[in-house]
N, C-alpha and C. Protein backbone atom coordinates (compact mmCIF):
# COMPACT_ATOMS: atom_id res chain seq x y z
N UNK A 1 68.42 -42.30 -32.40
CA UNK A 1 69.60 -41.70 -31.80
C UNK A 1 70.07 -42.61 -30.67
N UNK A 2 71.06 -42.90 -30.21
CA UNK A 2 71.90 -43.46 -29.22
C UNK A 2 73.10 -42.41 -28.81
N UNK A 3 72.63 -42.45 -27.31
CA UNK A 3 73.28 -41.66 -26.16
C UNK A 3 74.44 -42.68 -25.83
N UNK A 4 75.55 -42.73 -25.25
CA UNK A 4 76.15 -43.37 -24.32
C UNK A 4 77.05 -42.82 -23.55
N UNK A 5 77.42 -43.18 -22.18
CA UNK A 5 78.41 -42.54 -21.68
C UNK A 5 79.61 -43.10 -21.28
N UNK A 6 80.85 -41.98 -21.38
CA UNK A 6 82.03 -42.44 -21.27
C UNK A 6 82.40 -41.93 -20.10
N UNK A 7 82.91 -42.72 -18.90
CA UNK A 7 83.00 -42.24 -17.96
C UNK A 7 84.95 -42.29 -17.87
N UNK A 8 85.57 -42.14 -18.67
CA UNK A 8 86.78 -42.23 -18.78
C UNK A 8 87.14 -40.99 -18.72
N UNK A 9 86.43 -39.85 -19.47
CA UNK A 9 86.80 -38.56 -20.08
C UNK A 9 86.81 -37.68 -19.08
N UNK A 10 87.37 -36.75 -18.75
CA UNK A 10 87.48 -35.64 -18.19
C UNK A 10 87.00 -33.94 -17.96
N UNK A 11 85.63 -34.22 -17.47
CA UNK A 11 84.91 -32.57 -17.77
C UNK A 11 83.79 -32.81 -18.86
N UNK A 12 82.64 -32.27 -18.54
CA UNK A 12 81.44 -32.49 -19.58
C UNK A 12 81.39 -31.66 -20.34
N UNK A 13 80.95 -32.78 -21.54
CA UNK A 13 81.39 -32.24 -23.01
C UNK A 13 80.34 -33.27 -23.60
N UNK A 14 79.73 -32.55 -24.84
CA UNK A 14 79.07 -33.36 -25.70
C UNK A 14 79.64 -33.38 -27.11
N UNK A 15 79.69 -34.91 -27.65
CA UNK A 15 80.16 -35.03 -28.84
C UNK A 15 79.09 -35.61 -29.93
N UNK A 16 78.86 -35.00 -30.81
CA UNK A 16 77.97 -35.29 -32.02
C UNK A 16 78.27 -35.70 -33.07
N UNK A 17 77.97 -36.98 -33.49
CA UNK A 17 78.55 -37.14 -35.30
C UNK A 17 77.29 -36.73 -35.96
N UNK A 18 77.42 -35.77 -36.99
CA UNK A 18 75.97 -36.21 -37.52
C UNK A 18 75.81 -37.23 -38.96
N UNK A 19 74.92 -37.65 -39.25
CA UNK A 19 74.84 -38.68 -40.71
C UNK A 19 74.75 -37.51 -41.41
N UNK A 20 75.13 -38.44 -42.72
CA UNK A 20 75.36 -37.51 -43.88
C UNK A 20 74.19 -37.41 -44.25
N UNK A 21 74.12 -36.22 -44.93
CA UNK A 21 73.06 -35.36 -45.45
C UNK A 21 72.22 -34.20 -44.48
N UNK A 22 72.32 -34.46 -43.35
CA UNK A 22 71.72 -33.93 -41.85
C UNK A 22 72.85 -32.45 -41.86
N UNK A 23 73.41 -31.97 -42.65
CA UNK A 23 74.24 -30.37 -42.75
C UNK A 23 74.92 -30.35 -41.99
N UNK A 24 75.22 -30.90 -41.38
CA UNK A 24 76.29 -31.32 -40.11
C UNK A 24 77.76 -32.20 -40.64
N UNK A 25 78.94 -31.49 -39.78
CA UNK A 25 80.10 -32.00 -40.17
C UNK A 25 80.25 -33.40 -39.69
N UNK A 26 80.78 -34.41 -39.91
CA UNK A 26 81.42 -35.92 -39.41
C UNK A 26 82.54 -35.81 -38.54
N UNK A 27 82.95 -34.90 -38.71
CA UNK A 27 84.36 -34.64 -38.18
C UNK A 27 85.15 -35.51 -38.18
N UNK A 28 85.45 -35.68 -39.51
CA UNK A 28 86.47 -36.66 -40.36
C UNK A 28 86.49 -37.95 -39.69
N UNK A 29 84.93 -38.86 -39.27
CA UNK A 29 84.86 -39.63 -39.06
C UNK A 29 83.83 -40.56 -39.81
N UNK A 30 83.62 -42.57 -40.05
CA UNK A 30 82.70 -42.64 -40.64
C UNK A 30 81.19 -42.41 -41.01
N UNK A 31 80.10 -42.66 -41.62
CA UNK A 31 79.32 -42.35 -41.18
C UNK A 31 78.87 -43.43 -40.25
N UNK A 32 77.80 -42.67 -39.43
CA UNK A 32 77.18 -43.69 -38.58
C UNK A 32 76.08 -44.99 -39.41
N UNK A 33 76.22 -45.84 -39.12
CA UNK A 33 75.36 -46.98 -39.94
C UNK A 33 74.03 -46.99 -39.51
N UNK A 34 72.87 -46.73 -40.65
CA UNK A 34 71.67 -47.00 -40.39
C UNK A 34 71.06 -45.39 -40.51
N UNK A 35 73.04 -44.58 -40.43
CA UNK A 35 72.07 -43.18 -40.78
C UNK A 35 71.57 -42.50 -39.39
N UNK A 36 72.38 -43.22 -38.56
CA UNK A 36 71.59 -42.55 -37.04
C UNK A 36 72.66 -41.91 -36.12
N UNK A 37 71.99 -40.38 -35.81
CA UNK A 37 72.88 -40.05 -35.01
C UNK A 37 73.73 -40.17 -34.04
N UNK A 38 74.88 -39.98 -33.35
CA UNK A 38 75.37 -40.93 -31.91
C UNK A 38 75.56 -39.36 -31.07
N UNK A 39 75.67 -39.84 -29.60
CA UNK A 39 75.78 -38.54 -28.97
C UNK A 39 76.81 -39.19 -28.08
N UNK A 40 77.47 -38.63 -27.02
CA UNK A 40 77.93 -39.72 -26.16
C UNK A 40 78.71 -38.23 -25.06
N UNK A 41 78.02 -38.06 -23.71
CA UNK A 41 78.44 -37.39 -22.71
C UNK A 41 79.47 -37.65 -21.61
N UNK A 42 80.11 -36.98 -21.53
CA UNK A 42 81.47 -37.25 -20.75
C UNK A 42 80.76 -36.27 -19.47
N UNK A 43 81.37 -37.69 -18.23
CA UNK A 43 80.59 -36.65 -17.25
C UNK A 43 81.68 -36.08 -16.09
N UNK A 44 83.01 -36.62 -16.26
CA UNK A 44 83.83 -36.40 -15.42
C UNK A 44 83.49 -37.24 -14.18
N UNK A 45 83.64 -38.75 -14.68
CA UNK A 45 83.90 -39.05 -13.37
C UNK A 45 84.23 -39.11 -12.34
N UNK A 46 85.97 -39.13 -12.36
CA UNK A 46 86.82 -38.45 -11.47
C UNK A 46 86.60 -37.32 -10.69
N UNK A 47 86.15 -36.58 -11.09
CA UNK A 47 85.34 -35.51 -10.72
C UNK A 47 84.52 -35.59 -8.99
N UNK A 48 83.35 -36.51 -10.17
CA UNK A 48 82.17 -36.85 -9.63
C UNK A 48 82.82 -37.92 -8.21
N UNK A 49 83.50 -38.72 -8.29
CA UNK A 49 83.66 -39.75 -7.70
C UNK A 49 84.50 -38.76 -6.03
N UNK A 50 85.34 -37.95 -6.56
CA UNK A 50 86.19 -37.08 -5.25
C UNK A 50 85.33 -36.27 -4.46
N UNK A 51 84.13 -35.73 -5.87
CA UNK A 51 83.13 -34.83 -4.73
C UNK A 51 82.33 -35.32 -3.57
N UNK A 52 82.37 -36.86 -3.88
CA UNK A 52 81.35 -37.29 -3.27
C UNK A 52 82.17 -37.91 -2.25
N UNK A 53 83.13 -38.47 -2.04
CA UNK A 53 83.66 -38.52 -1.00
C UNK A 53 84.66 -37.25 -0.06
N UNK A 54 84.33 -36.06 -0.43
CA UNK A 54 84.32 -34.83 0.43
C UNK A 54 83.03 -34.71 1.15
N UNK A 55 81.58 -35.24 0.19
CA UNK A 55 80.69 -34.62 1.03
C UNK A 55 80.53 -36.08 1.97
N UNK A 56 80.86 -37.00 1.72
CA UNK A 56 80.79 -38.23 2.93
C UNK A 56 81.88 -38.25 4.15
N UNK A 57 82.89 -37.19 4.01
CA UNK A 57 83.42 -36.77 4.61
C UNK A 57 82.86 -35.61 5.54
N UNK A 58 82.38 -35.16 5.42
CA UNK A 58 81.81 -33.80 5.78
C UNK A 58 80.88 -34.37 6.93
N UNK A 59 80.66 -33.36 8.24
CA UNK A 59 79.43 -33.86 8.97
C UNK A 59 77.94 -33.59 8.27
N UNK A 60 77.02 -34.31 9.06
CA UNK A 60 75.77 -33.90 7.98
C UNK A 60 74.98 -32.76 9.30
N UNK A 61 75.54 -32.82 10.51
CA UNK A 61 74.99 -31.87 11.29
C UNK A 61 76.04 -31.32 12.13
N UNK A 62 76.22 -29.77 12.25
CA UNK A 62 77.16 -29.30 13.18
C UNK A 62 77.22 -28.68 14.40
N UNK A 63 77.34 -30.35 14.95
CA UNK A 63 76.81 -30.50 15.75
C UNK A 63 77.13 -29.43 17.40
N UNK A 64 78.28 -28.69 17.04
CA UNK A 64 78.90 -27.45 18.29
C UNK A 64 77.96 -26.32 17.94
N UNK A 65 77.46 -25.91 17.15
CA UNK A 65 76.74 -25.09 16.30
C UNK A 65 75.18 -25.30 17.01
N UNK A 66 74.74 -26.56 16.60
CA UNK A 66 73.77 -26.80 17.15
C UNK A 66 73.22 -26.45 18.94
N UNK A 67 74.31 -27.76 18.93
CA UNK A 67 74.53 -27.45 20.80
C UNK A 67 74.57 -25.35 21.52
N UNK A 68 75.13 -24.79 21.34
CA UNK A 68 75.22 -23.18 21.43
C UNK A 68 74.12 -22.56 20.39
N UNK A 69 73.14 -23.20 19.57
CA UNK A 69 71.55 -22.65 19.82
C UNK A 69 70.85 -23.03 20.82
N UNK A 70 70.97 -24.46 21.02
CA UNK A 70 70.15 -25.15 21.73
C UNK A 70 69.95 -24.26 23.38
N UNK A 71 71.14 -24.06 23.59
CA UNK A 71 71.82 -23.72 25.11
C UNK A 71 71.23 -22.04 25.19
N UNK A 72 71.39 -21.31 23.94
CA UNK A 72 70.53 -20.01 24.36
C UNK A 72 69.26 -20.01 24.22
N UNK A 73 68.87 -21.11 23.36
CA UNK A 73 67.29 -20.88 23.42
C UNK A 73 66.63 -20.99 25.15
N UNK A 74 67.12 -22.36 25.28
CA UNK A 74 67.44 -22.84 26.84
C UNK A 74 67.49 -21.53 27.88
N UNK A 75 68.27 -20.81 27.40
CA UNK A 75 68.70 -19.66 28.09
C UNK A 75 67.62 -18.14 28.59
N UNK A 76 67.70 -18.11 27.29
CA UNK A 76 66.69 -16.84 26.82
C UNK A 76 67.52 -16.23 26.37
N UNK A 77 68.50 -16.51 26.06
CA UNK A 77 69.51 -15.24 25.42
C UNK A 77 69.69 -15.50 23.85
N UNK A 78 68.92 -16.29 23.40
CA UNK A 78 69.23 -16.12 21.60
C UNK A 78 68.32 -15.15 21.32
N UNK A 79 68.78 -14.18 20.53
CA UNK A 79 68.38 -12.91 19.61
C UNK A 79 68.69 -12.97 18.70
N UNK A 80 67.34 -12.36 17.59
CA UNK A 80 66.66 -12.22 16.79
C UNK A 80 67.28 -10.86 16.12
N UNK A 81 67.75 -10.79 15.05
CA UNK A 81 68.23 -9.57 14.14
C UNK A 81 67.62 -9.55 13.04
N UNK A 82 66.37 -8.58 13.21
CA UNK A 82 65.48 -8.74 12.04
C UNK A 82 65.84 -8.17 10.91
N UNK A 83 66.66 -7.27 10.83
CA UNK A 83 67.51 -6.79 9.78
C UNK A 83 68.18 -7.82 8.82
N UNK A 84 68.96 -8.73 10.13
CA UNK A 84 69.74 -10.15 9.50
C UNK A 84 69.09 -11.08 8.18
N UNK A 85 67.40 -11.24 9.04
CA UNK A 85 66.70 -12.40 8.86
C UNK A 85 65.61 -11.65 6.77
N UNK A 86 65.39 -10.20 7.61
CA UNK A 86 65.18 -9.38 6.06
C UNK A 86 66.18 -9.39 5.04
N UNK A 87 66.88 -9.58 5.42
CA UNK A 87 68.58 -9.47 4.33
C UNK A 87 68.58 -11.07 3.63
N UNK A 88 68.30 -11.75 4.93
CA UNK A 88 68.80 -13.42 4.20
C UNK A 88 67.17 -13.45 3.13
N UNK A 89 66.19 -13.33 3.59
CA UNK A 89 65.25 -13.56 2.96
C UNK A 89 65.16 -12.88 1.56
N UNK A 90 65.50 -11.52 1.92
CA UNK A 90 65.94 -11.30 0.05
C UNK A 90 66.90 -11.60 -0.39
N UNK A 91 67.59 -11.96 -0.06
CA UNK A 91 69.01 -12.78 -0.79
C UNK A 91 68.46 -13.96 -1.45
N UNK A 92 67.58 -14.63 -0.73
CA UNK A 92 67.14 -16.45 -1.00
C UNK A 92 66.37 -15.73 -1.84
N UNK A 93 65.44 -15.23 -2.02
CA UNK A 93 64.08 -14.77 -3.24
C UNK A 93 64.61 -14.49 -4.33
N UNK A 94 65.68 -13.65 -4.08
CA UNK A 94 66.29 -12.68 -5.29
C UNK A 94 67.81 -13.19 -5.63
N UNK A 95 68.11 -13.79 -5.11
CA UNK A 95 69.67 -14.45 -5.25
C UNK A 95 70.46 -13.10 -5.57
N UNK A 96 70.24 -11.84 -4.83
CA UNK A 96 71.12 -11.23 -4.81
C UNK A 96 71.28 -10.45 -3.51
N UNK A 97 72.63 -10.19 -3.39
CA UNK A 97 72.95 -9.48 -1.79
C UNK A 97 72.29 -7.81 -2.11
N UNK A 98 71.61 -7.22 -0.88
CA UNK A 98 71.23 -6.29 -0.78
C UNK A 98 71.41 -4.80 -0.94
């Protein structure tokens, strides 16, 4: 079998020829030579290529966010909502809201 990818195409999709005799349609194309299947995945480059310069865009720490924990811990005034922290924890276990 031979994989290849087309990074031209738009949105992932898999395309299969199968050889003849294998019960599988050609889809009115030749057969493959040697009798061997072809596969070939479209991965959406375009795609791929914009997401990744949103997340290189993006900060990797936020950092005002940070600073106003830092400052109540500092403080003594950051509190603890154990209700909050029970809720997030079954959410993350169970991937569902409560």
């Amino acid at each position: 079998m031979k994989i290849t990818s087309n990074p031209q195409a738009a949105g992932p999709q898999l395309d299969r020829l199968n050889s003849p005799g294998r019960g599988g349609s050609n889809h009115g194309t030749a057969p493959v030579a040697g009798g061997e299947d072809t596969a070939s995945l479209r991965t959406g480059q375009e795609t791929i290529s914009r997401l990744k310069a949103q997340l290189k865009a993006a900060p990797e720490v936020r950092s005002q966010r940070v600073a106003q924990l830092r400052d109540a811990l500092a403080n003594g005034t950051y509190n603890v909502n154990p209700a909050q922290v029970a809720q997030a924890m079954i959410t993350d276990l169970t991937g569902r809201q409560g």
